[in-house]
C-alpha atoms as a PDB file:
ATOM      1  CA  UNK A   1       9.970  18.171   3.713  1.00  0.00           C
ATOM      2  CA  UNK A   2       7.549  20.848   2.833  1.00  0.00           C
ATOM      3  CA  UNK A   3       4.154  19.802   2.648  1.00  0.00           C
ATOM      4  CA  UNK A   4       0.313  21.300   2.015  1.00  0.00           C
ATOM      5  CA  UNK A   5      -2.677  19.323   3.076  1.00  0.00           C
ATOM      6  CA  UNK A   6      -6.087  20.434   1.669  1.00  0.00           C
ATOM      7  CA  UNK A   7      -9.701  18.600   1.136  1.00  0.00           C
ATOM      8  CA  UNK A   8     -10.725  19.268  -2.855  1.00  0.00           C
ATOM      9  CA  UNK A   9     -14.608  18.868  -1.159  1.00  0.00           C
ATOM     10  CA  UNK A  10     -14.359  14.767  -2.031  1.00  0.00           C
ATOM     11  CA  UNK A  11     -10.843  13.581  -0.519  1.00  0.00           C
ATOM     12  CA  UNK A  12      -7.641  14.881   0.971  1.00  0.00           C
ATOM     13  CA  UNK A  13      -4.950  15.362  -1.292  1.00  0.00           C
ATOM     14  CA  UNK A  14      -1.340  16.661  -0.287  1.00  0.00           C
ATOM     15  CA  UNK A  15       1.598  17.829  -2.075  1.00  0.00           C
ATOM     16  CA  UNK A  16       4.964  16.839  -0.611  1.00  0.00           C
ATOM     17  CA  UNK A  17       8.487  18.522  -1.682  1.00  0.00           C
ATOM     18  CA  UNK A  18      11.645  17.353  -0.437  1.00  0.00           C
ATOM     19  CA  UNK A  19      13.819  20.363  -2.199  1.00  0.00           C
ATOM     20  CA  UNK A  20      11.335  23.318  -1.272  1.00  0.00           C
ATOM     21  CA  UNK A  21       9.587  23.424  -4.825  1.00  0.00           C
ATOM     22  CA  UNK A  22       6.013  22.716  -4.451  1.00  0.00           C
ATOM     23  CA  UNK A  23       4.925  23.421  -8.031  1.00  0.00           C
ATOM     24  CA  UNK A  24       7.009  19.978  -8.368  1.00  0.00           C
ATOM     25  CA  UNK A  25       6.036  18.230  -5.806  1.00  0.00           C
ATOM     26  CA  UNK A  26       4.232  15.003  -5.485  1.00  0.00           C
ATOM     27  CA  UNK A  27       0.452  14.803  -5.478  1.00  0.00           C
ATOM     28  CA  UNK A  28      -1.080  12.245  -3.860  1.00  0.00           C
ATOM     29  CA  UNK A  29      -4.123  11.379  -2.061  1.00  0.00           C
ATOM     30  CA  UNK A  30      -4.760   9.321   0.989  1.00  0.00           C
ATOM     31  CA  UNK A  31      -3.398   5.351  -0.029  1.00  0.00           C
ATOM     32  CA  UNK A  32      -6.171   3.831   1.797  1.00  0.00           C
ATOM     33  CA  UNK A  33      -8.658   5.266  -0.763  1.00  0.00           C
ATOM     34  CA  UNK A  34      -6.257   6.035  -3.933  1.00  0.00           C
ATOM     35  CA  UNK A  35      -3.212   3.691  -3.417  1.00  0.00           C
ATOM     36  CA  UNK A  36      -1.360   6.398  -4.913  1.00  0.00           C
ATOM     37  CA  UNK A  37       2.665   6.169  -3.929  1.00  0.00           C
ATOM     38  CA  UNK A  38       5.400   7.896  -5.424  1.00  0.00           C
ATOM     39  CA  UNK A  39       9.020   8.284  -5.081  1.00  0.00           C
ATOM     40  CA  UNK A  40      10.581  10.812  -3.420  1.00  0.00           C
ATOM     41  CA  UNK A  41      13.101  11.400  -5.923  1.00  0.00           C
ATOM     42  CA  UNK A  42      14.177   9.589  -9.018  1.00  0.00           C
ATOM     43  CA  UNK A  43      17.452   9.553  -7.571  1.00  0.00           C
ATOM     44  CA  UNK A  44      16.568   7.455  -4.769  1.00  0.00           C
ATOM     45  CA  UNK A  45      13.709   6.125  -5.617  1.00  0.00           C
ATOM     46  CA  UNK A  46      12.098   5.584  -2.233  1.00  0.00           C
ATOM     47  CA  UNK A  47       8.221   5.500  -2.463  1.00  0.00           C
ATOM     48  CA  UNK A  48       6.219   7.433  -0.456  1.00  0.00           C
ATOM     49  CA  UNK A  49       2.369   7.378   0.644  1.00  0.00           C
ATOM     50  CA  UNK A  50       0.644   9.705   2.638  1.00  0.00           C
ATOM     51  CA  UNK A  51      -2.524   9.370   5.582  1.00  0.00           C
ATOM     52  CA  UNK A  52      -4.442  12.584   6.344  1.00  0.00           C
ATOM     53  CA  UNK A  53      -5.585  12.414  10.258  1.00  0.00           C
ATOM     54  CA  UNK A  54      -7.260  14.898  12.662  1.00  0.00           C
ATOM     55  CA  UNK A  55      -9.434  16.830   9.881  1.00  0.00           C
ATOM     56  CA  UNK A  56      -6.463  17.607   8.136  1.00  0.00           C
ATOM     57  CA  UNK A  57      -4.259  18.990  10.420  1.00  0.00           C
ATOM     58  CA  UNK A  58      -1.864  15.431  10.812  1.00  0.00           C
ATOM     59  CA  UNK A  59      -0.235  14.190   7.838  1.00  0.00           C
ATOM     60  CA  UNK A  60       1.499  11.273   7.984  1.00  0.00           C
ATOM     61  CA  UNK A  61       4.560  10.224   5.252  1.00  0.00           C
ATOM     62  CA  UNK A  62       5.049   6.658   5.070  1.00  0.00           C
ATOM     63  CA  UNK A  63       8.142   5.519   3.228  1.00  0.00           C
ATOM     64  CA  UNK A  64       8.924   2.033   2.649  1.00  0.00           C
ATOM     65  CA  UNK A  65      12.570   1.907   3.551  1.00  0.00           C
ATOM     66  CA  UNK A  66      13.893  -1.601   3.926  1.00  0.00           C
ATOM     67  CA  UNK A  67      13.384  -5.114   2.343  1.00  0.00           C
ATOM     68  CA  UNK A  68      12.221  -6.925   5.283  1.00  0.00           C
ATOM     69  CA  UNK A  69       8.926  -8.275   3.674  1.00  0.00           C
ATOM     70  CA  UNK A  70      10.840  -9.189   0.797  1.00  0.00           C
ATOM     71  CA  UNK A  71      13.221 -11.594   2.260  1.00  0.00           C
ATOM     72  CA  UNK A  72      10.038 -13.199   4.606  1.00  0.00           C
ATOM     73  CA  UNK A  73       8.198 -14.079   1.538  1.00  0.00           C
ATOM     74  CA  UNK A  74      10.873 -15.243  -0.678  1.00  0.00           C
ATOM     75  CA  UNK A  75      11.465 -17.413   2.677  1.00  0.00           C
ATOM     76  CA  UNK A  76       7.875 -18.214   2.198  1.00  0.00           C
ATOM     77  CA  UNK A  77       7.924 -19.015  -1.333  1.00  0.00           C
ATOM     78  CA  UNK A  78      10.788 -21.219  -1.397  1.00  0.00           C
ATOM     79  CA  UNK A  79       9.726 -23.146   1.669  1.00  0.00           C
ATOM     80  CA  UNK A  80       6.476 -25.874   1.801  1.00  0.00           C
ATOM     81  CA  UNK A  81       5.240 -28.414   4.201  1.00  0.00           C
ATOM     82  CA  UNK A  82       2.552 -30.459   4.009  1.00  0.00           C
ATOM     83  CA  UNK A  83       0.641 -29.663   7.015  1.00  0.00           C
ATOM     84  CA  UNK A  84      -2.279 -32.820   8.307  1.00  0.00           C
ATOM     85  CA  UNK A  85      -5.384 -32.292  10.573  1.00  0.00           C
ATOM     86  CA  UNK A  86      -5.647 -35.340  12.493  1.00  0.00           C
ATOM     87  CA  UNK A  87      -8.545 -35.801  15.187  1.00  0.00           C
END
């Protein structure tokens, strides 16, 4: 991945290219401010968010890769007790 990290004097915002083309990159800010995610490619359509640490110099790619929470709350959804307090 080729990445740029830079502060437009309000936020962080990075670019992130996984062929080497930044003029096609993706754009995003940090999620925790933005909640901007992306995929990777169309082709694979992975999403992507990014965390700017350390003033900039850490940049951290998190990818959602698996179904895990999913499968828990379809486990949750389909599933109900009826829970009582009793003294």
């Amino acid at each position: 991945m080729d990445c740029v990290v830079w502060n437009n004097g309000n936020e962080w915002k990075t670019c992130v290219s996984s062929d080497g083309d930044l003029q096609t990159g993706i754009v995003l800010g940090e999620y925790k401010l933005t909640q901007e995610f992306a995929p990777i490619t169309k082709a694979d359509q992975m999403n992507i968010s990014v965390n700017v640490w350390d003033s900039g110099n850490k940049l951290e790619i998190v990818g959602m890769c698996g179904s895990h929470g999913t499968h828990v709350s379809s486990i949750a959804a389909g599933s109900y007790r009826i829970l009582t307090i009793s003294d």
